[in-house]
C-alpha atoms as a PDB file:
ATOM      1  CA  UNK A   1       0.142  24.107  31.436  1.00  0.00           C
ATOM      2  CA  UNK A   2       3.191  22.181  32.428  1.00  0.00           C
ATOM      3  CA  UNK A   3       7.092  23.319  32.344  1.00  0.00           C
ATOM      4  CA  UNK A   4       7.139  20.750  29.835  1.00  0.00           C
ATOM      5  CA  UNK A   5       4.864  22.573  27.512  1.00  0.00           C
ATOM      6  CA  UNK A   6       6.162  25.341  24.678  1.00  0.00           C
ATOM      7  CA  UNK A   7       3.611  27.261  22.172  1.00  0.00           C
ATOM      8  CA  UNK A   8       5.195  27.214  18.848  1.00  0.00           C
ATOM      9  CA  UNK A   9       6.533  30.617  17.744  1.00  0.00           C
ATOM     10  CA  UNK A  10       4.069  33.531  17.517  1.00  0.00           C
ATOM     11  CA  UNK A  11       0.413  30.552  18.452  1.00  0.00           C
ATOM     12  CA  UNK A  12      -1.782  30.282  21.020  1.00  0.00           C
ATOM     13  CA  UNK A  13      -3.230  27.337  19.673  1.00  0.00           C
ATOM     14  CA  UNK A  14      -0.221  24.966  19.065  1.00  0.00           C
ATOM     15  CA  UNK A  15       2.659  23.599  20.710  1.00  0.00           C
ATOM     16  CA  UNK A  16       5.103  21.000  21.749  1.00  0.00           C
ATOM     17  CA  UNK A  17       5.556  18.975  24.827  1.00  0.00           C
ATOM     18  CA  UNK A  18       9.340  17.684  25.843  1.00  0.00           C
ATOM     19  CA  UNK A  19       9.509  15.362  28.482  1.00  0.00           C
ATOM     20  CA  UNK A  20      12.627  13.642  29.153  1.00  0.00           C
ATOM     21  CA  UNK A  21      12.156  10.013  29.949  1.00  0.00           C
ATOM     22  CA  UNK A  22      13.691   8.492  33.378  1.00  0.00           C
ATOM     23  CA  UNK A  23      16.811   5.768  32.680  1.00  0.00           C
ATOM     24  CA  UNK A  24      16.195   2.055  33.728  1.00  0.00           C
ATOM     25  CA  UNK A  25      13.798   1.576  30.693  1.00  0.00           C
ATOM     26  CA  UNK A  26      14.544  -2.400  29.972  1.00  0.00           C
ATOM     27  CA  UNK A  27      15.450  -3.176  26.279  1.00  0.00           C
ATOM     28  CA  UNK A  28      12.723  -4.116  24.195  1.00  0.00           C
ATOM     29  CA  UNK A  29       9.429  -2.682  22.986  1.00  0.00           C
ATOM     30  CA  UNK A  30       7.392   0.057  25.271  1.00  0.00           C
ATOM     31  CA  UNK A  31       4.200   2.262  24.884  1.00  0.00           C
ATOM     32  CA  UNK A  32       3.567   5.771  26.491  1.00  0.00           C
ATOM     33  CA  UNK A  33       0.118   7.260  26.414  1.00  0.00           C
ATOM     34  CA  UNK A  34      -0.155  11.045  26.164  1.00  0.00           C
ATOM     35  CA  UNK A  35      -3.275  13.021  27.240  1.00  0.00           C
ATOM     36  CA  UNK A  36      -3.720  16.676  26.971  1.00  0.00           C
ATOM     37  CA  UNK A  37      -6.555  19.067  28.275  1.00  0.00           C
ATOM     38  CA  UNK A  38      -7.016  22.540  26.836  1.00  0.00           C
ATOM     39  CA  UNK A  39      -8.488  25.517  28.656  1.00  0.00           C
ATOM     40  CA  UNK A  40     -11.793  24.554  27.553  1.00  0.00           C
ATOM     41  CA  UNK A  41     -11.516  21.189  28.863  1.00  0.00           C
ATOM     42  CA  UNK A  42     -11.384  19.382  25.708  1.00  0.00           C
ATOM     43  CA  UNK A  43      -9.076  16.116  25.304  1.00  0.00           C
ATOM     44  CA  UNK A  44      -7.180  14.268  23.283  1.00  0.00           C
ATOM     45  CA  UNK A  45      -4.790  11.716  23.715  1.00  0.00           C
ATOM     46  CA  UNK A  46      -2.319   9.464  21.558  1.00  0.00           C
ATOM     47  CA  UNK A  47       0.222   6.571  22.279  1.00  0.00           C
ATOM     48  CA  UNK A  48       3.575   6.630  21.255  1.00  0.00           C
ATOM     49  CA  UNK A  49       5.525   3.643  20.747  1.00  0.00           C
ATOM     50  CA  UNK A  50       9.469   3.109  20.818  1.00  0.00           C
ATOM     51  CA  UNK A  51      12.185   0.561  21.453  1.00  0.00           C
ATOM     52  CA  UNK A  52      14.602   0.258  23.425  1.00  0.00           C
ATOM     53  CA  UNK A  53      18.227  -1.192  22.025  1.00  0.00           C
ATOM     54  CA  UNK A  54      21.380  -2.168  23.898  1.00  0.00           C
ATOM     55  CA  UNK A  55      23.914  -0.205  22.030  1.00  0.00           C
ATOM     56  CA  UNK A  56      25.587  -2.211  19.299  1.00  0.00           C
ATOM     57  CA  UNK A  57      23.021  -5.022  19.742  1.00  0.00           C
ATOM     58  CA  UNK A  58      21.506  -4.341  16.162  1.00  0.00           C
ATOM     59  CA  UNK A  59      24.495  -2.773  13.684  1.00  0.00           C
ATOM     60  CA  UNK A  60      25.579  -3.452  10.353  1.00  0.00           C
ATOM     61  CA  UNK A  61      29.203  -2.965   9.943  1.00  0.00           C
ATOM     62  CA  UNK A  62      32.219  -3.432   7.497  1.00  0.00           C
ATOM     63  CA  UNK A  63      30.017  -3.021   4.040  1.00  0.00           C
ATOM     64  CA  UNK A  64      32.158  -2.875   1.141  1.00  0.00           C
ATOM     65  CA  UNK A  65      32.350  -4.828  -1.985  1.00  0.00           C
ATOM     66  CA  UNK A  66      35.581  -6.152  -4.413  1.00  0.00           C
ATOM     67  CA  UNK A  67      36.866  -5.862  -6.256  1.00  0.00           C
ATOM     68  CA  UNK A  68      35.859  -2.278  -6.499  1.00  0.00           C
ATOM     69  CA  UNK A  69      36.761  -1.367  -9.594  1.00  0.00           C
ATOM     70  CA  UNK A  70      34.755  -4.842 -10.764  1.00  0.00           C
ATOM     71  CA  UNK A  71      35.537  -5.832 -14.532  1.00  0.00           C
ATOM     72  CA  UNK A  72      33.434  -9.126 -14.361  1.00  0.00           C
ATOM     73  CA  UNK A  73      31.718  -9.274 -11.002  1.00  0.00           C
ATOM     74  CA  UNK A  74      31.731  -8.322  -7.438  1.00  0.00           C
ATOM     75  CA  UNK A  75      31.019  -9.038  -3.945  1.00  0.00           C
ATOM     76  CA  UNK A  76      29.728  -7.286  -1.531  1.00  0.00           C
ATOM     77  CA  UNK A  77      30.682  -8.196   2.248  1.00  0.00           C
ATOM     78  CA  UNK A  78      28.877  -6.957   5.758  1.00  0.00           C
ATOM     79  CA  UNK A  79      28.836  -8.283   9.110  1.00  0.00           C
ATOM     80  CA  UNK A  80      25.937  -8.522  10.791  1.00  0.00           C
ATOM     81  CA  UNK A  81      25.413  -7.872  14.838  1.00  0.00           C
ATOM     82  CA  UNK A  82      22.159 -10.689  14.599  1.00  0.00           C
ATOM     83  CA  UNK A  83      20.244 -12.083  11.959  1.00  0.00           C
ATOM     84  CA  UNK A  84      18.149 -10.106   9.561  1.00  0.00           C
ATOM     85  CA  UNK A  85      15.908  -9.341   6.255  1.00  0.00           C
ATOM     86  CA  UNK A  86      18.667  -8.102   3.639  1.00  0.00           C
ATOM     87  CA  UNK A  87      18.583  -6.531   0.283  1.00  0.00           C
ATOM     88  CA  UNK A  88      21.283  -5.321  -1.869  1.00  0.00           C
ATOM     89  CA  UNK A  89      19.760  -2.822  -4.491  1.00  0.00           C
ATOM     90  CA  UNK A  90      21.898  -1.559  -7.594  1.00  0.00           C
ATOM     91  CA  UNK A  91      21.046   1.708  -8.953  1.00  0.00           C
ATOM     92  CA  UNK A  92      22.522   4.201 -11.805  1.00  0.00           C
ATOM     93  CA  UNK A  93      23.475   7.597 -11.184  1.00  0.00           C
ATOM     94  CA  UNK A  94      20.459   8.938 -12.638  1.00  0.00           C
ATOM     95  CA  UNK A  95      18.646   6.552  -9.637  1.00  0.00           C
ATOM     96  CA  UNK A  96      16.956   3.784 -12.081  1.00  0.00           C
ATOM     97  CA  UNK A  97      16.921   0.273 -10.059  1.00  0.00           C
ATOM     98  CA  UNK A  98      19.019  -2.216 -12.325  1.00  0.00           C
ATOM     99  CA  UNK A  99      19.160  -5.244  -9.844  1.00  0.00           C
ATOM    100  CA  UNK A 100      18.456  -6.454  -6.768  1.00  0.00           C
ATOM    101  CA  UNK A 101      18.812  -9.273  -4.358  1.00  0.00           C
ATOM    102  CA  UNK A 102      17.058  -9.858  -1.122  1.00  0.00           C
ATOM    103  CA  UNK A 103      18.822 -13.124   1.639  1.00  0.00           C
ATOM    104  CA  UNK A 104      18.635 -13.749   5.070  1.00  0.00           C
ATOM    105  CA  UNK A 105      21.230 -12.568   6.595  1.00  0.00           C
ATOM    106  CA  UNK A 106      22.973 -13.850   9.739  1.00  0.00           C
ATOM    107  CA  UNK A 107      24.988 -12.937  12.622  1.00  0.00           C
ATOM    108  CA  UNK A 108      28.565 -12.510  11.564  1.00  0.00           C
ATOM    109  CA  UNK A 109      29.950 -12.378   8.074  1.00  0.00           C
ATOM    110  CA  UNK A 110      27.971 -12.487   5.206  1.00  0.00           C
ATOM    111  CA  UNK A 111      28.479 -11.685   1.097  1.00  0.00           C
ATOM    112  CA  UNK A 112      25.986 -11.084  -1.775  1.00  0.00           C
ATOM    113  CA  UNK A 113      27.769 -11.898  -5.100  1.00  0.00           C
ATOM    114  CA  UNK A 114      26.613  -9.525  -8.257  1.00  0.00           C
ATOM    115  CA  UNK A 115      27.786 -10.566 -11.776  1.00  0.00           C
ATOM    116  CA  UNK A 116      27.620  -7.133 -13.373  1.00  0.00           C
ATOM    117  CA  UNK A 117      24.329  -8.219 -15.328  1.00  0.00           C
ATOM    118  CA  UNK A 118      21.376  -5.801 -15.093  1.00  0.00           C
ATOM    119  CA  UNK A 119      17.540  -7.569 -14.906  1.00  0.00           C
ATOM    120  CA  UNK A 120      18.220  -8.242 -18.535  1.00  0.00           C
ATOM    121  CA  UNK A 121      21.193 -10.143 -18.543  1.00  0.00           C
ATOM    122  CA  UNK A 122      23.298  -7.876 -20.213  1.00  0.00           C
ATOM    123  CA  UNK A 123      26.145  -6.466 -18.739  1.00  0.00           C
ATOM    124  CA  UNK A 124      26.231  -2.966 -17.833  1.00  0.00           C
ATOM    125  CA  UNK A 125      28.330  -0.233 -19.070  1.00  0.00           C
ATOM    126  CA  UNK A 126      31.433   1.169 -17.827  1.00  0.00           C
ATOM    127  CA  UNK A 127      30.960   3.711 -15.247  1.00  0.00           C
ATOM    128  CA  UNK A 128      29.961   4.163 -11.278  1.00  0.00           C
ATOM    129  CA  UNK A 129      26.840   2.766  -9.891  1.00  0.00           C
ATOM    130  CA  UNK A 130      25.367   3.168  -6.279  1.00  0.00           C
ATOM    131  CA  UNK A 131      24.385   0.396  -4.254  1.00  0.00           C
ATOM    132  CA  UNK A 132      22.302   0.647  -1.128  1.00  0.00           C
ATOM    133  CA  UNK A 133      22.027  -2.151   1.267  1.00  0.00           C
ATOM    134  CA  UNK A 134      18.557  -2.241   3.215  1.00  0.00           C
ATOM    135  CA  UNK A 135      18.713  -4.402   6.462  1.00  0.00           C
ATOM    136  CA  UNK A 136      16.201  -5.133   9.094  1.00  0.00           C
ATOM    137  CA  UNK A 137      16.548  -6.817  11.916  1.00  0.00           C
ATOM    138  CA  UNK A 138      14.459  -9.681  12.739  1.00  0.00           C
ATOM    139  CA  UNK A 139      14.448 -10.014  16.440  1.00  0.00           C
ATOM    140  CA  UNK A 140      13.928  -6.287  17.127  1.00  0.00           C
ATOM    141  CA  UNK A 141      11.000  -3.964  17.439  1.00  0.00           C
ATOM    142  CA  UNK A 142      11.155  -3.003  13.462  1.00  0.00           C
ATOM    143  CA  UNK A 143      15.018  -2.174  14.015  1.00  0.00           C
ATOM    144  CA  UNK A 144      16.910  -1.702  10.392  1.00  0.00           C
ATOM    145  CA  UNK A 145      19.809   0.525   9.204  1.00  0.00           C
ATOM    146  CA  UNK A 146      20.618   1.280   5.292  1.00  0.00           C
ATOM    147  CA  UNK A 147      23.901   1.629   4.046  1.00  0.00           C
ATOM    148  CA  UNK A 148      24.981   3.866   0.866  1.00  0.00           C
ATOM    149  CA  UNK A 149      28.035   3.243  -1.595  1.00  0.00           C
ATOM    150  CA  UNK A 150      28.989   3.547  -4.689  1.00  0.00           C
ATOM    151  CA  UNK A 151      30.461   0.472  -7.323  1.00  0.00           C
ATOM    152  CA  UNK A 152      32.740   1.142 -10.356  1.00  0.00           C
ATOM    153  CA  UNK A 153      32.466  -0.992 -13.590  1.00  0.00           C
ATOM    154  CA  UNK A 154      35.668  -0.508 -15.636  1.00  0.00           C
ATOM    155  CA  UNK A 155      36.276  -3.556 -18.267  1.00  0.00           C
END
């Protein structure tokens, strides 16, 4: 046993293991193998993976769409820290998918323009829909952020 080892509540067979990882980690991608010996000598071992990120290096900021209330269409606007894999999903309240649109997105401003239609063509009704924007960013160790937010259709 190590100071770094706690038995979950009221076990003798199970626990957790917090070890606090040392500073001057470089960005980008690392690995850290764990290996753990019981009192009966058996082993096991796993590796855990994780990335390392300047802060702000991979963000998604300013998402909003307008007009907001739309009557005809609408587009929505984001800026982007560096490029990246980008969908803008439409859903109704009651969380069907009604459209979608996928781009590459790059660093800086960028817009995805809806015209109100569903996958049908038709224009939707009146009312509030939610949009969720999906990005992931391609120059990072599988780095992505969604954003929520809801759209109003009033004609």
């Amino acid at each position: 046993m190590t100071e770094y080892f706690r038995y979950d509540h009221e076990s003798s067979t199970r626990g957790r293991i917090e070890y606090p990882l040392h500073e001057g980690f470089e960005p980008g991608g690392h690995s850290v193998v764990v290996r753990a010996f019981d009192n009966l000598g058996a082993t096991g071992s796993d590796t855990l993976q994780f990335e390392v990120v300047e802060e702000g290096l991979f963000s998604v900021t300013d998402v909003f769409n307008m007009p907001n209330p739309l009557s005809e269409s609408t587009n929505f606007v984001f800026q982007l820290s560096s490029g990246a894999d980008v969908t803008l999903r439409i859903y109704t309240v009651s969380g069907a998918e009604i459209w979608n649109r996928d781009i590459l997105g790059e660093e800086g401003y960028n817009s995805i323009w809806w015209d109100g239609r569903d996958w049908a063509g038709d224009r939707v009704a009146n009312g509030t829909y939610l949009y969720v924007l999906e990005v992931s960013f391609r120059d990072s160790y599988h780095r992505a952020e969604t954003v929520t937010g809801k759209v109003v259709v009033l004609r």
